[in-house]
Protein backbone atom coordinates (compact mmCIF):
# COMPACT_ATOMS: atom_id res chain seq x y z
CA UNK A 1 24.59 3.99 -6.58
CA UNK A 2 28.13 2.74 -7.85
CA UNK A 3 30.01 5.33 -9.78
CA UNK A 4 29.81 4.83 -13.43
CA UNK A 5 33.48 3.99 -14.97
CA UNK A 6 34.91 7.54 -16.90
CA UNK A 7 33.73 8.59 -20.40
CA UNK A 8 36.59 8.80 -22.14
CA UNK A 9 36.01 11.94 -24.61
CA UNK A 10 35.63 10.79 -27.87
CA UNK A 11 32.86 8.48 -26.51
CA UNK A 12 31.16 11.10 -25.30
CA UNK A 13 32.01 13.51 -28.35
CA UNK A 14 30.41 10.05 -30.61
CA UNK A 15 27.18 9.52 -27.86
CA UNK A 16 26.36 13.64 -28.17
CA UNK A 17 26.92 13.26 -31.95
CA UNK A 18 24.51 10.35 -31.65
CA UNK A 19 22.27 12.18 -29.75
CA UNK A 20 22.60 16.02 -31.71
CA UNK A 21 18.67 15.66 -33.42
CA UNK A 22 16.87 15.13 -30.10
CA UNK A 23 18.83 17.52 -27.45
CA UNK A 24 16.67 20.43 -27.71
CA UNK A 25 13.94 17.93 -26.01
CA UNK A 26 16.48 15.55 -24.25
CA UNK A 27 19.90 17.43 -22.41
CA UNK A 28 23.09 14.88 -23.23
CA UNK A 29 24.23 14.29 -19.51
CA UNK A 30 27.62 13.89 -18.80
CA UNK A 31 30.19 14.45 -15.95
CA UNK A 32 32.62 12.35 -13.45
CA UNK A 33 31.37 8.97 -11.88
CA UNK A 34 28.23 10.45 -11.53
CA UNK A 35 26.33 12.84 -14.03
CA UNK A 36 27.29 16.15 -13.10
CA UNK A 37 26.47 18.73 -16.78
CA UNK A 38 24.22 19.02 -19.64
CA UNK A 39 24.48 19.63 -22.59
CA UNK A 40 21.44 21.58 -24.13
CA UNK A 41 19.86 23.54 -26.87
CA UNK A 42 18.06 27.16 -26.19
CA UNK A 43 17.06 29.41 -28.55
CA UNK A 44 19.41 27.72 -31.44
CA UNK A 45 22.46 27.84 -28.99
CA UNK A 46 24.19 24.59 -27.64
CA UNK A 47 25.07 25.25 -24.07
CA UNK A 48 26.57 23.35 -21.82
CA UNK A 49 24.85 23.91 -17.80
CA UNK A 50 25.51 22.63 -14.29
CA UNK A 51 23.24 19.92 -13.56
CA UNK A 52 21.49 21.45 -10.20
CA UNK A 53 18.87 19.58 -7.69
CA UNK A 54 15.97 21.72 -6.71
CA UNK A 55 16.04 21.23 -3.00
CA UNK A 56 12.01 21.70 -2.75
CA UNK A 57 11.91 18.77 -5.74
CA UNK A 58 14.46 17.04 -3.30
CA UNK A 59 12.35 17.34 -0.02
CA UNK A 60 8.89 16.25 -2.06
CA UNK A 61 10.72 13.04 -3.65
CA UNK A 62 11.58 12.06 -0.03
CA UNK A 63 8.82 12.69 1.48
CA UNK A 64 6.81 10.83 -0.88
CA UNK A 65 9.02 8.03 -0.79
CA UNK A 66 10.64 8.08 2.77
CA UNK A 67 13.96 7.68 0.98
CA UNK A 68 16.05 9.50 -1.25
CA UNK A 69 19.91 7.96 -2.91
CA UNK A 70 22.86 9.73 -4.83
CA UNK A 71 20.69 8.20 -8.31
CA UNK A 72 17.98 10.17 -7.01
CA UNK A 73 19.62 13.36 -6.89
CA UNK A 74 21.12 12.80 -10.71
CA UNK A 75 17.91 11.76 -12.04
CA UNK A 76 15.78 14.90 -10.41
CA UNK A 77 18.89 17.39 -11.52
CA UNK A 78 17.78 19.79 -14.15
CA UNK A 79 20.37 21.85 -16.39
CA UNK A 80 21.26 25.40 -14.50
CA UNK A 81 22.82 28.33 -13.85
CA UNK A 82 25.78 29.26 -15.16
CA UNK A 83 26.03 28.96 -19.11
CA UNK A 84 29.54 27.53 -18.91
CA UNK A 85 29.94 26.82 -22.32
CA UNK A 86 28.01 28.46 -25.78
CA UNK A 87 28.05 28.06 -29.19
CA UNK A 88 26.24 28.42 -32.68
CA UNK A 89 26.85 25.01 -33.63
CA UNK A 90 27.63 21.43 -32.03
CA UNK A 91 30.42 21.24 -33.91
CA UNK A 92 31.53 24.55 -32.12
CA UNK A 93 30.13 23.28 -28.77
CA UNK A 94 32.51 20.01 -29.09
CA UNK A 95 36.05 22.27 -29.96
CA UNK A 96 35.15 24.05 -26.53
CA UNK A 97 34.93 21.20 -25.01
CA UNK A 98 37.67 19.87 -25.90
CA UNK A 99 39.44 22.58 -24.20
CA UNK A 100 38.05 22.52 -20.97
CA UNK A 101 39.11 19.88 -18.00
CA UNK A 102 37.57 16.65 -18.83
CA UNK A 103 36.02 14.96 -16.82
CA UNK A 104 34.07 17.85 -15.69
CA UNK A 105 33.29 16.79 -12.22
């Protein structure tokens, strides 16, 4: 899979905007070149998590398939451990990020 050109910020900060009514059923994913965090809602908190692949989900895909490609791996990645981001509101949630490294690989 080709990496994806950079998300400039405030396109992401517009597509989770877009997004805000259906994220507690649908994580926002967002990262480098390739989709590498999530942003999610648990319990009324907007979070943002590590995308992680489940190595067992990893092993199953491939040997069902007899292959298995970086797209793959980002579309069978589930928001993880660590929280590395929480807040009440996405309004909150977009001031952090706006103070962490963007991209975040």
């Amino acid at each position: 899979m080709a990496p994806r050109p950079l998300e400039p910020l405030d396109a992401f900060i517009t597509r989770l905007r877009r997004a805000a009514p259906t994220v507690a059923q649908q994580p926002v994913r967002f990262g480098g070149h390739h989709f590498s965090h999530a942003v999610v809602v648990e319990d009324g908190r907007w979070r943002v998590r590590p995308l992680v692949l489940d190595r067992e989900v990893a092993d199953n895909f491939l040997k069902e398939r007899g292959y298995f490609m970086p797209e793959n791996a980002e579309a069978l990645s589930q928001p993880g451990d660590p929280v590395l981001l929480e807040a009440d509101s996405l309004e909150q949630l977009i001031e952090g990020i706006k103070g962490m490294k963007w991209p975040m690989w």
